[in-house]
N, C-alpha and C. Protein backbone atom coordinates (compact mmCIF):
# COMPACT_ATOMS: atom_id res chain seq x y z
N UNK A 1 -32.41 4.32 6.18
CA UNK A 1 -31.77 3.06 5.85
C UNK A 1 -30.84 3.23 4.66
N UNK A 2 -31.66 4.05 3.38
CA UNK A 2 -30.39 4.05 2.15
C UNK A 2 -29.30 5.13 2.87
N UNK A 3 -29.01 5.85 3.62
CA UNK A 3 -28.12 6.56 3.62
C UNK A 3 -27.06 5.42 4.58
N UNK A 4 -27.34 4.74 5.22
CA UNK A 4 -26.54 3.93 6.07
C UNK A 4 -26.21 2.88 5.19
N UNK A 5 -26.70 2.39 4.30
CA UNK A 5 -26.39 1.33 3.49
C UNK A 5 -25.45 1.66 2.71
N UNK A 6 -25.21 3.07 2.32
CA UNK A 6 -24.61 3.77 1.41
C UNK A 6 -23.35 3.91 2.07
N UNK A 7 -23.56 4.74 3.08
CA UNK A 7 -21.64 4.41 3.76
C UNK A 7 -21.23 3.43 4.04
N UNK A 8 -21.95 2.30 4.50
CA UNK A 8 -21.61 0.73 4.66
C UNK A 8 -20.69 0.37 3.37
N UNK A 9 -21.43 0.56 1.96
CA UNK A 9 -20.35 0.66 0.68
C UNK A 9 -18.93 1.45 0.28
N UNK A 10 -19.31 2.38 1.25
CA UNK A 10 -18.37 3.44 0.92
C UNK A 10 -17.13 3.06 2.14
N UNK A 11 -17.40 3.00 3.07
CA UNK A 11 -16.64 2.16 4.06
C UNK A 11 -15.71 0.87 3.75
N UNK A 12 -16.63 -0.02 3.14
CA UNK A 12 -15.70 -1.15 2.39
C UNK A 12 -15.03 -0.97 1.55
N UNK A 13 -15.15 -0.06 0.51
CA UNK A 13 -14.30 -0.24 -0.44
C UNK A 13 -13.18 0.94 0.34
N UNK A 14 -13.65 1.75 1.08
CA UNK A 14 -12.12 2.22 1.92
C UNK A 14 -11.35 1.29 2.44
N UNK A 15 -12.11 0.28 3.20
CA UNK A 15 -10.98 -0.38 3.61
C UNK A 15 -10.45 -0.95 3.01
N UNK A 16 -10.36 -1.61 1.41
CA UNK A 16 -9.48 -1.82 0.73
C UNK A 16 -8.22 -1.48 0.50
N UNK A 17 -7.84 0.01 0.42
CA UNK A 17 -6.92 0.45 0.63
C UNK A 17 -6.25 0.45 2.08
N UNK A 18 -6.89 0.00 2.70
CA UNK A 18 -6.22 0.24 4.33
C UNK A 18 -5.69 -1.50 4.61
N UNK A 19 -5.47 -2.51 3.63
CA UNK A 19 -5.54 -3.52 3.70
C UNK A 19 -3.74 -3.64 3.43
N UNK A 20 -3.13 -4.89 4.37
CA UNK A 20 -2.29 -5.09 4.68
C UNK A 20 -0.86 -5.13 3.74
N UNK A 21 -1.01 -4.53 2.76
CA UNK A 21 0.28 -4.60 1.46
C UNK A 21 1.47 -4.60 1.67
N UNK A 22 1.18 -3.53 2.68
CA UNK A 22 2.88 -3.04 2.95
C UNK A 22 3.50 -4.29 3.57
N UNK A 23 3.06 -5.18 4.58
CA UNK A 23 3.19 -5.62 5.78
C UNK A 23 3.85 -7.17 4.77
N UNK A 24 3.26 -7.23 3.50
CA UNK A 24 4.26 -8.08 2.51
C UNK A 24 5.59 -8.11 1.79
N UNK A 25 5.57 -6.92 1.56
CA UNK A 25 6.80 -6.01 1.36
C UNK A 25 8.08 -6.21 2.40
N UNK A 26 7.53 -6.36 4.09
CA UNK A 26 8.39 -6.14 4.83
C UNK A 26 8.88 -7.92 5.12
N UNK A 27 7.96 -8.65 4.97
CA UNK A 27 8.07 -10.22 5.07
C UNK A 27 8.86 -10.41 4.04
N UNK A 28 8.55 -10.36 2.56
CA UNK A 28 9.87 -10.35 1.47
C UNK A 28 11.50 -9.67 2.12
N UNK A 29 11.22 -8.63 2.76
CA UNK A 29 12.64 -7.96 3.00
C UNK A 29 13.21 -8.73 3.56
N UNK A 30 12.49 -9.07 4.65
CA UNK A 30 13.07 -10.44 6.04
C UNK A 30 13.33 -11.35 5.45
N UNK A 31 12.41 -12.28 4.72
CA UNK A 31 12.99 -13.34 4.11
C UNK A 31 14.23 -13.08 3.26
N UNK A 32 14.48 -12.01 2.30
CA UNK A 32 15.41 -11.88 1.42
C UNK A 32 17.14 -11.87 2.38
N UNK A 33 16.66 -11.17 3.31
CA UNK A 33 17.70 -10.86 4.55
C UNK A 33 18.02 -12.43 4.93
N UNK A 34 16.96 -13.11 5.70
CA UNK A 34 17.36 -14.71 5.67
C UNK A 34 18.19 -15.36 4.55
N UNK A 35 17.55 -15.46 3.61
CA UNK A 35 18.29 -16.24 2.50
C UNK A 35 19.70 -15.83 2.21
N UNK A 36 19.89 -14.03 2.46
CA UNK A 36 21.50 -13.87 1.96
C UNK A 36 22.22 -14.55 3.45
N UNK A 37 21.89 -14.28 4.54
CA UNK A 37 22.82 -15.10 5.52
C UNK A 37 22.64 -16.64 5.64
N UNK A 38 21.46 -17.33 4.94
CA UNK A 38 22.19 -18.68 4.71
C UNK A 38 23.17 -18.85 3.57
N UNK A 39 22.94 -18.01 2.06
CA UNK A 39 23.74 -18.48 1.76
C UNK A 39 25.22 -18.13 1.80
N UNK A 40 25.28 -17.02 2.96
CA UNK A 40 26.35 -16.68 3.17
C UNK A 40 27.49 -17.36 4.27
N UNK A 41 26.21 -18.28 5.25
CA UNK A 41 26.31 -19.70 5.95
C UNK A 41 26.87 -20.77 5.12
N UNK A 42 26.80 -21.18 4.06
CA UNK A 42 26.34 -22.28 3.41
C UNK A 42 27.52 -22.15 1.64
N UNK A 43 28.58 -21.49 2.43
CA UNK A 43 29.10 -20.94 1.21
C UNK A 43 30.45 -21.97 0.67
N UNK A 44 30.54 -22.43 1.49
CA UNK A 44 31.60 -23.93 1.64
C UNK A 44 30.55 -25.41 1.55
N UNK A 45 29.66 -25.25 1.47
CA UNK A 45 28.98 -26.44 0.66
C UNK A 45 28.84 -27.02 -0.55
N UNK A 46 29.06 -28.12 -0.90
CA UNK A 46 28.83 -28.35 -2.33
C UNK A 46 27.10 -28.71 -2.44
N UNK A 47 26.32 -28.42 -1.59
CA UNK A 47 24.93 -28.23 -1.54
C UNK A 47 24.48 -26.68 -1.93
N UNK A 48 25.30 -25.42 -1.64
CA UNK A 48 24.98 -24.00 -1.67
C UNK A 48 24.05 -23.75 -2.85
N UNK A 49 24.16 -23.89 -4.17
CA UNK A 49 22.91 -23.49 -4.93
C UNK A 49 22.07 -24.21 -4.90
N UNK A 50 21.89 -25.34 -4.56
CA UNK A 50 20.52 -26.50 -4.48
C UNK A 50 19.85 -25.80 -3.07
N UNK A 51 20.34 -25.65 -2.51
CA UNK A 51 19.75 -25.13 -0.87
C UNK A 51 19.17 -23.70 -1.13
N UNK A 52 19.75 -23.00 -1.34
CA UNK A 52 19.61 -21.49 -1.23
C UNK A 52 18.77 -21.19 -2.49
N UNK A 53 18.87 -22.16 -3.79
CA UNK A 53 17.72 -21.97 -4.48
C UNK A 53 15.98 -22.33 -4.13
N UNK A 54 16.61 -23.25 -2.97
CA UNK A 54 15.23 -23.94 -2.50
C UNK A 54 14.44 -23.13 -1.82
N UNK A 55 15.37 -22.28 -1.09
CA UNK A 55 14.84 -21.00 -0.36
C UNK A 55 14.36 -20.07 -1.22
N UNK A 56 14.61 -19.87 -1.86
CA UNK A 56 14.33 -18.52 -2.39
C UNK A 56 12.98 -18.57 -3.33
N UNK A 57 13.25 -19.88 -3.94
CA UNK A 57 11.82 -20.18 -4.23
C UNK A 57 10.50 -20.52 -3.57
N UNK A 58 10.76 -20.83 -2.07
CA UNK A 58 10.14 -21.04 -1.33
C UNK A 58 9.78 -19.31 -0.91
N UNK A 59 10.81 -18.59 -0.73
CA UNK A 59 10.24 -17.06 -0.88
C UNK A 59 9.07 -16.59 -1.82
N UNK A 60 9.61 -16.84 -2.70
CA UNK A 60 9.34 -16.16 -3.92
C UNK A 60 7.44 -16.80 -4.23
N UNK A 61 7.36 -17.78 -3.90
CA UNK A 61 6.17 -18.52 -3.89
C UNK A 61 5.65 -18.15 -2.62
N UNK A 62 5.85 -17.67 -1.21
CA UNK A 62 4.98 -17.50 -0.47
C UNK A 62 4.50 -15.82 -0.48
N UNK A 63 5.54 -15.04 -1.07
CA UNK A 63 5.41 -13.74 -1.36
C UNK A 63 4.02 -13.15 -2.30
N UNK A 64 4.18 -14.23 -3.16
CA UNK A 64 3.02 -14.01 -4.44
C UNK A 64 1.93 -14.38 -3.83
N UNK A 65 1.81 -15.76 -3.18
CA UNK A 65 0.70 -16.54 -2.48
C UNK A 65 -0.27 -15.05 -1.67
N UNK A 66 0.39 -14.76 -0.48
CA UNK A 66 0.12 -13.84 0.40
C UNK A 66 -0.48 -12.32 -0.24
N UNK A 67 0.01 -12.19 -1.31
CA UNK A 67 -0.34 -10.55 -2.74
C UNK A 67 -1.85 -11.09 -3.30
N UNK A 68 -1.68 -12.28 -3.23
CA UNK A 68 -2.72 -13.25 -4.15
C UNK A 68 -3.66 -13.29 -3.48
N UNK A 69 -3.52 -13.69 -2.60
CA UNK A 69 -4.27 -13.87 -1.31
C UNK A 69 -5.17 -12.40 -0.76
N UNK A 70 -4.16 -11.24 -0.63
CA UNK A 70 -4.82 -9.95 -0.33
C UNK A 70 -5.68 -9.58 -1.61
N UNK A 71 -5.56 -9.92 -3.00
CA UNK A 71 -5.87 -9.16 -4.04
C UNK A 71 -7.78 -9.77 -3.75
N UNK A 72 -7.41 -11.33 -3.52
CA UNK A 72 -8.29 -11.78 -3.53
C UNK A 72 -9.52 -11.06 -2.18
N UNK A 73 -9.07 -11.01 -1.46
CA UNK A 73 -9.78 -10.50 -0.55
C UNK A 73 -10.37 -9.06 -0.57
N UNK A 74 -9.92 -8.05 -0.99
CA UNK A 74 -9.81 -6.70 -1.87
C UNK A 74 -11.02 -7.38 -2.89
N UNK A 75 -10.55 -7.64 -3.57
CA UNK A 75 -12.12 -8.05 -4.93
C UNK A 75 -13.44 -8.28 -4.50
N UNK A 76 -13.31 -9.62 -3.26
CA UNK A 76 -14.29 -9.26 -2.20
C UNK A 76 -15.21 -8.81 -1.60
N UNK A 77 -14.06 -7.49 -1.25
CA UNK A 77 -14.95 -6.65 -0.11
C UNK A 77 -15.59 -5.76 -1.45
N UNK A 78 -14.82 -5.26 -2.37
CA UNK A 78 -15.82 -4.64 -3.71
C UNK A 78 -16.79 -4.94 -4.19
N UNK A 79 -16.94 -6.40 -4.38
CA UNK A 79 -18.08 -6.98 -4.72
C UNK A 79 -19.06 -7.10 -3.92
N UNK A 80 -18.75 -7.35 -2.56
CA UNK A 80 -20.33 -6.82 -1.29
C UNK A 80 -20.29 -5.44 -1.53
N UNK A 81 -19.46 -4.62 -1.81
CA UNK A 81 -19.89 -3.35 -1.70
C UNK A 81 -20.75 -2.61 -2.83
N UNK A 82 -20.33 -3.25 -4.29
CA UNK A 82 -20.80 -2.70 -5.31
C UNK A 82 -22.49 -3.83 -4.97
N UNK A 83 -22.47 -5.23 -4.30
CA UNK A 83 -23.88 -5.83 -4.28
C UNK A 83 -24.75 -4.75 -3.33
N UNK A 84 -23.88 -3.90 -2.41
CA UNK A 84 -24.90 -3.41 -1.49
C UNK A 84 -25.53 -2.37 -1.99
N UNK A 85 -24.50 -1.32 -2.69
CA UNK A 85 -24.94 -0.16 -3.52
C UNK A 85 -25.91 -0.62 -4.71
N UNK A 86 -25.69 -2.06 -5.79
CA UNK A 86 -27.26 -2.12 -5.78
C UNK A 86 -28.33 -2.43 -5.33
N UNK A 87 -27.93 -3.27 -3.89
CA UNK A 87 -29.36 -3.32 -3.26
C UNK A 87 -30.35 -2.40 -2.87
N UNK A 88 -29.41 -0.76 -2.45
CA UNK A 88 -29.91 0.44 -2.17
C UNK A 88 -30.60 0.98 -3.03
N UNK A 89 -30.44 0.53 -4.00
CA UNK A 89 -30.81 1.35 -5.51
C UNK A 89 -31.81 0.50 -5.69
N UNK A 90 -32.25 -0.71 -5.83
CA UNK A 90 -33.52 -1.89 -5.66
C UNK A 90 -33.99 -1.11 -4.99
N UNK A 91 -34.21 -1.21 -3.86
CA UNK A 91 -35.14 -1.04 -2.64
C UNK A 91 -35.71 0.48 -3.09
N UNK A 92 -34.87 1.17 -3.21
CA UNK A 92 -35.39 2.54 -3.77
C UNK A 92 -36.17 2.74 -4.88
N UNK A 93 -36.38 1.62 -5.93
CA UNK A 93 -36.96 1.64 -7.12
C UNK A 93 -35.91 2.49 -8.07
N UNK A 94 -34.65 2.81 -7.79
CA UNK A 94 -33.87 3.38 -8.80
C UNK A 94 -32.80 2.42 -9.25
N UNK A 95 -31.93 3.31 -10.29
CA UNK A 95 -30.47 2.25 -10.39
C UNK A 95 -29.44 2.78 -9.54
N UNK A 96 -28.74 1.56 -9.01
CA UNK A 96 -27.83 2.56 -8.17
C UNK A 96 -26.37 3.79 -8.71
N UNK A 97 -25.97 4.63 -8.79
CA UNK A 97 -25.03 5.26 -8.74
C UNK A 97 -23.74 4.43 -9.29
N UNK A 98 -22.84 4.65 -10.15
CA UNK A 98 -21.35 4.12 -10.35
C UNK A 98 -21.00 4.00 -9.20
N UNK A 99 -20.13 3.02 -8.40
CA UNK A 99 -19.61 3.45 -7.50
C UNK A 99 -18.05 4.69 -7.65
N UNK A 100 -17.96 5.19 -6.86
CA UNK A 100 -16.75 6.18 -7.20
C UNK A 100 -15.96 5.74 -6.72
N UNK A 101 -14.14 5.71 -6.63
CA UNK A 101 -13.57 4.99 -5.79
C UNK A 101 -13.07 5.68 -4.97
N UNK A 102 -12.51 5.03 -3.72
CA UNK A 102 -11.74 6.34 -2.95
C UNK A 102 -10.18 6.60 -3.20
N UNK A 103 -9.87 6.25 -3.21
CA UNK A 103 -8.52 6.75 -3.98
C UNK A 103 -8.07 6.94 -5.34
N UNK A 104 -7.05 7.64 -5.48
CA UNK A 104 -7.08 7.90 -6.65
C UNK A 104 -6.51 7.14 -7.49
N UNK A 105 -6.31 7.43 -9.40
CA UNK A 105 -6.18 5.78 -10.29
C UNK A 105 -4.68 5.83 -9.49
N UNK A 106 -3.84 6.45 -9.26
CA UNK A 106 -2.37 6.13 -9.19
C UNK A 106 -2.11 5.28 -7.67
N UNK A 107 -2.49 5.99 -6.78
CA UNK A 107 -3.02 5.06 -5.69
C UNK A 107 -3.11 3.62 -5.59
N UNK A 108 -4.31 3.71 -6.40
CA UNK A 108 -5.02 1.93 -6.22
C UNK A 108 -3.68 1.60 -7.39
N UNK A 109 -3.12 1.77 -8.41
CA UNK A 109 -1.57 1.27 -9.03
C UNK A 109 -1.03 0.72 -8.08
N UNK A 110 -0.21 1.63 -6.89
CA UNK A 110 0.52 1.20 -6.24
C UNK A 110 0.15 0.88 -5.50
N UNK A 111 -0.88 0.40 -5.24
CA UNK A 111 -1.54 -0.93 -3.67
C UNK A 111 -0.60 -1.99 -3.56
N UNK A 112 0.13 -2.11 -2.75
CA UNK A 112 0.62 -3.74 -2.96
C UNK A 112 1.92 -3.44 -3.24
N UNK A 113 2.66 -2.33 -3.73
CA UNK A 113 4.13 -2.50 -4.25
C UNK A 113 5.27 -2.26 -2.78
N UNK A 114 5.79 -2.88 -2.98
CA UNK A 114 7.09 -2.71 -1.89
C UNK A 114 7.27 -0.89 -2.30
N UNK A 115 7.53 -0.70 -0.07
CA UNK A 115 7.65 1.02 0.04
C UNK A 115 9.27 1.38 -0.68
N UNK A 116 9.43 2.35 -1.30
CA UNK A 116 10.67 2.77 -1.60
C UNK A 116 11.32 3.20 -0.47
N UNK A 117 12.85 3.34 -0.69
CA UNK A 117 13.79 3.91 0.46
C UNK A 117 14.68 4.48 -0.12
N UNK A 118 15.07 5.85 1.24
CA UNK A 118 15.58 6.58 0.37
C UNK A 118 16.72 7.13 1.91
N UNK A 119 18.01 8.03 1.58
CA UNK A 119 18.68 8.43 2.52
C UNK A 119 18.14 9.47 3.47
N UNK A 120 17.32 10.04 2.91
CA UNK A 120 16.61 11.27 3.78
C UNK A 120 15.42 10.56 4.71
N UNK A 121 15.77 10.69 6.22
CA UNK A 121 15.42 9.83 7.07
C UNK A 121 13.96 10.58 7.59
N UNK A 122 13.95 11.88 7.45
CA UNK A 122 12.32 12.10 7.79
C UNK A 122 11.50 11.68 6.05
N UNK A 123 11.85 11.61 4.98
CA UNK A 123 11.28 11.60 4.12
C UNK A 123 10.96 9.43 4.40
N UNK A 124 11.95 8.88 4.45
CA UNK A 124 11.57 7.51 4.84
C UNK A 124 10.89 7.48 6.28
N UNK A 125 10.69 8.46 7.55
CA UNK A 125 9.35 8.14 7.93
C UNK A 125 7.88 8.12 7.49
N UNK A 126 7.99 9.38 6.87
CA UNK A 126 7.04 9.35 5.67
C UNK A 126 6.28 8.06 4.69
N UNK A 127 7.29 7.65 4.38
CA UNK A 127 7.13 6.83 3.75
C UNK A 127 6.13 5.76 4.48
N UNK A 128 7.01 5.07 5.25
CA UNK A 128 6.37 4.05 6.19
C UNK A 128 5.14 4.53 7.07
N UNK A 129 4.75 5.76 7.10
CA UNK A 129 3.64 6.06 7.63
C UNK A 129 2.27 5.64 7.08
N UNK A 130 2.48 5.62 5.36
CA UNK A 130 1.55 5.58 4.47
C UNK A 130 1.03 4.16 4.22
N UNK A 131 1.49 3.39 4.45
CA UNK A 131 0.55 2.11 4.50
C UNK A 131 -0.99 2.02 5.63
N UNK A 132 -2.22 1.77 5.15
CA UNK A 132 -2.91 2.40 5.24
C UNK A 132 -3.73 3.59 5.64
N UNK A 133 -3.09 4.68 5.19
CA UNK A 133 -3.76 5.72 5.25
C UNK A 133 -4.45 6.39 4.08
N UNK A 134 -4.49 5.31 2.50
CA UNK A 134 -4.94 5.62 1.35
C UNK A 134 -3.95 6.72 0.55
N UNK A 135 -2.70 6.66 1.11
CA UNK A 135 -1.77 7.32 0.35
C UNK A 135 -0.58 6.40 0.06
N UNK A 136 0.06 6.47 -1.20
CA UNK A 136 1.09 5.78 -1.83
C UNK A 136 2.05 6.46 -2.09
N UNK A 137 3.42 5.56 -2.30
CA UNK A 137 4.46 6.24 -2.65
C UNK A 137 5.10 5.28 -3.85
N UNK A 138 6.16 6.47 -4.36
CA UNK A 138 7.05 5.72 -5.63
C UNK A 138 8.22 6.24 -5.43
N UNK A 139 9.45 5.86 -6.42
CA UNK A 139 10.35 6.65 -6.46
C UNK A 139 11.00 6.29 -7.73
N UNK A 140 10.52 7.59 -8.12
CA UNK A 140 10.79 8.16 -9.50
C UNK A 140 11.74 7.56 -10.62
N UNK A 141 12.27 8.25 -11.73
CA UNK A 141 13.62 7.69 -12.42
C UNK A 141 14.76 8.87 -11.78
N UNK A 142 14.28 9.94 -11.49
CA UNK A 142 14.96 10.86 -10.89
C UNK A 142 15.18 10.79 -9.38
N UNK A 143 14.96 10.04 -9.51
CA UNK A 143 15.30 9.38 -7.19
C UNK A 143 14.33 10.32 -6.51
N UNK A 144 13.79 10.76 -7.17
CA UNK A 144 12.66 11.82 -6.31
C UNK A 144 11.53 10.65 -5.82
N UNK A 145 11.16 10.93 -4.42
CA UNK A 145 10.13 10.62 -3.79
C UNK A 145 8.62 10.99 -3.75
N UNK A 146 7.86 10.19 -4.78
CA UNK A 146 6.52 11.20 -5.15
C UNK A 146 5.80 10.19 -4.32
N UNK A 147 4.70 11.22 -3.45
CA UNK A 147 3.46 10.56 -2.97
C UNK A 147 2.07 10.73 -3.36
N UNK A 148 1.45 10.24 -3.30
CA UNK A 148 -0.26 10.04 -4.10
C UNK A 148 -1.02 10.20 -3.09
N UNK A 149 -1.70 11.06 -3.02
CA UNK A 149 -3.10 10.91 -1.85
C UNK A 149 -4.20 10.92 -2.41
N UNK A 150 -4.87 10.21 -1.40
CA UNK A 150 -6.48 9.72 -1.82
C UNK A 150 -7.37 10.54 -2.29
N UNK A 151 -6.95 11.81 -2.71
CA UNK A 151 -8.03 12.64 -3.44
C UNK A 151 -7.69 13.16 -4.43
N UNK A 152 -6.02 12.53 -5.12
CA UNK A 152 -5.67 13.41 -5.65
C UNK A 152 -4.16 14.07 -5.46
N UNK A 153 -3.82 13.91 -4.44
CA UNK A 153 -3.02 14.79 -4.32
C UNK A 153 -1.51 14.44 -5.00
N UNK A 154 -0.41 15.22 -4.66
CA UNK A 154 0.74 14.67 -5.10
C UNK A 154 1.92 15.67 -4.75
N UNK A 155 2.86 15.22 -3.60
CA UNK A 155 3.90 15.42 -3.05
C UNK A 155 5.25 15.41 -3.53
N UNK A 156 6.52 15.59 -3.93
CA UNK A 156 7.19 15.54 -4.79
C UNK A 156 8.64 15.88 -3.40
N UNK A 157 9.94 14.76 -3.65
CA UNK A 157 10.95 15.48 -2.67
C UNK A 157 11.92 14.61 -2.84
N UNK A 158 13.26 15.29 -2.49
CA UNK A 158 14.02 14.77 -2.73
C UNK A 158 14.86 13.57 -2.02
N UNK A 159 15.14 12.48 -2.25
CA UNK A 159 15.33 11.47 -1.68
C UNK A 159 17.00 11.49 -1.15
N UNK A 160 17.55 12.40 -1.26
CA UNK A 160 18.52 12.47 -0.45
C UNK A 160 18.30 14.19 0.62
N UNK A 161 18.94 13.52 1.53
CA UNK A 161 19.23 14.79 2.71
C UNK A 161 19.21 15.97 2.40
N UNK A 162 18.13 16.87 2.88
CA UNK A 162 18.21 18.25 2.14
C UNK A 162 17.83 19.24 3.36
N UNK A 163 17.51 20.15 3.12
CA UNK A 163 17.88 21.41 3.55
C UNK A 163 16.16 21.78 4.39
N UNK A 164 15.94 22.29 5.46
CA UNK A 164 15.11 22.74 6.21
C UNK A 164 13.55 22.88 5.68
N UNK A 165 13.57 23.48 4.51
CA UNK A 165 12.21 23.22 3.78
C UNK A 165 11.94 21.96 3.70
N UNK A 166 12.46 21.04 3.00
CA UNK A 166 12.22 19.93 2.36
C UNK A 166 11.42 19.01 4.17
N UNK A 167 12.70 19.52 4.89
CA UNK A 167 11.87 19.24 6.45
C UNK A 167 10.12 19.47 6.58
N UNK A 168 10.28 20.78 6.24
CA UNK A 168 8.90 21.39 7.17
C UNK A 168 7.70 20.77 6.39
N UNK A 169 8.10 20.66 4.54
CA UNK A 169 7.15 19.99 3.65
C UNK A 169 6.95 18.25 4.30
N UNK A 170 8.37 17.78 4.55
CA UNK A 170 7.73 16.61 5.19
C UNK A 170 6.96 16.49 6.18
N UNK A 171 7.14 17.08 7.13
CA UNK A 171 5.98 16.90 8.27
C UNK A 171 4.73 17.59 8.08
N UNK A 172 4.75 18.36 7.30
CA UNK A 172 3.14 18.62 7.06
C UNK A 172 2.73 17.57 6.34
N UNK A 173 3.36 17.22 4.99
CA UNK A 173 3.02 16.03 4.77
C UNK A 173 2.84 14.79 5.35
N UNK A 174 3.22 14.43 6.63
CA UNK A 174 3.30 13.34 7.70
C UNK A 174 1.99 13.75 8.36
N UNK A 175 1.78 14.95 8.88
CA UNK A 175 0.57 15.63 9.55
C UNK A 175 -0.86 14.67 8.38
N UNK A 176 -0.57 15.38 7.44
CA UNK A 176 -1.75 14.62 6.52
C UNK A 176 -2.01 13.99 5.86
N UNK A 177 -0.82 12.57 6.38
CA UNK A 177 -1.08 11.34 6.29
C UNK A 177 -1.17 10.71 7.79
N UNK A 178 -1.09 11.44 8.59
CA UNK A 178 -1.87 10.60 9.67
C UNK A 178 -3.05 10.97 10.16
N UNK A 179 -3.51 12.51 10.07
CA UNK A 179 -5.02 13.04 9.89
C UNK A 179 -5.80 11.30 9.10
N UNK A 180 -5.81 11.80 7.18
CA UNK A 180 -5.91 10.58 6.94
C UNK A 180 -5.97 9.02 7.25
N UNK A 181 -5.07 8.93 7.77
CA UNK A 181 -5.25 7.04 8.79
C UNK A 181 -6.48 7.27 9.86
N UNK A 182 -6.47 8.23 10.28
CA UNK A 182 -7.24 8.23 11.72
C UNK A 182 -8.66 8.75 11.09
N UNK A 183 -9.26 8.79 9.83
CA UNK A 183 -10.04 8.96 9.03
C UNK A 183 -10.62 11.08 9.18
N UNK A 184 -9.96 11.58 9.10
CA UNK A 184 -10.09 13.02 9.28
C UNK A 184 -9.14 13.51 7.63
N UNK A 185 -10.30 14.71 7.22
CA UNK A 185 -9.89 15.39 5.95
C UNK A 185 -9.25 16.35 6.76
N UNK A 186 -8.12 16.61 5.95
CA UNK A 186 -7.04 18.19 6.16
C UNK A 186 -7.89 19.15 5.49
């Protein structure tokens, strides 16, 4: 029973990271895309900033709502998970264990941030692959494309079009971020 109770914890707080972030990121894009063609509609109105501000705040408020909304749900599933890991530890007559987390601190940082984009088109599949597979991405002050994996790891490349290596590093790197999603260690 404690060993099943134990991945039951360890399970939830994975799926935290596998929880819908990106998928806000891409609703902001859309909406942002909407709002420039109304007010690009709406450009001969003497209504244009009353309107298009209305929008955007109406963005801008459902964007946060929805982050708010996931963060909340994320806290959640931690809190049944850290209640279950001490129930295991009750029942056992011990205390339970810290929980450890599964990803790493830079990782759980970027939970939630809009994916970067970049001109190098296998490095932006990449990119978009990584929403939940417990790996994150950034992009740098140097336009470099760094990725974070859940144990640790850290990928480094250049965000414009490059040369055959930079290829072969991406798809191995793609290889083990989708190993990862499909829950398999490289």
């Amino acid at each position: 029973m404690m060993t099943s109770v134990r991945d039951v914890a360890a399970q939830l707080r994975a799926a935290t990271y596998s929880m819908p972030t990106a998928v806000v990121g891409s609703v902001d894009d859309e909406l942002e895309a909407a709002v420039a063609l109304l007010s690009e509609t709406l450009t001969s109105s003497i209504r244009h900033d009353e309107v298009v501000g209305e929008v955007s705040a109406v963005r801008t408020s459902l964007v946060q709502r929805l982050n708010e909304l996931i963060g909340v749900a994320k806290r959640a599933i931690v809190d049944k998970a850290d209640e279950l890991a001490r129930w295991e530890g009750s029942e056992a007559g011990e205390s339970a264990p810290t929980p450890q987390p599964y990803a790493s601190k830079k990782v759980a940082q970027l939970q939630g941030q809009r994916l970067p984009k970049c001109a190098d088109k296998a490095v932006n599949a990449a990119i978009h692959q990584t929403p939940g597979s417990g790996w994150a991405v950034e992009k740098n002050a140097n336009s470099h494309v760094v990725f974070y994996g859940p144990r640790g790891e850290r990928e480094v490349f250049s965000s414009t079009p490059g040369s055959g290596v930079n290829e072969r590093k991406v798809n191995n790197l793609m290889r083990r971020i989708k190993n990862d999603k499909e829950g398999r260690k490289t």
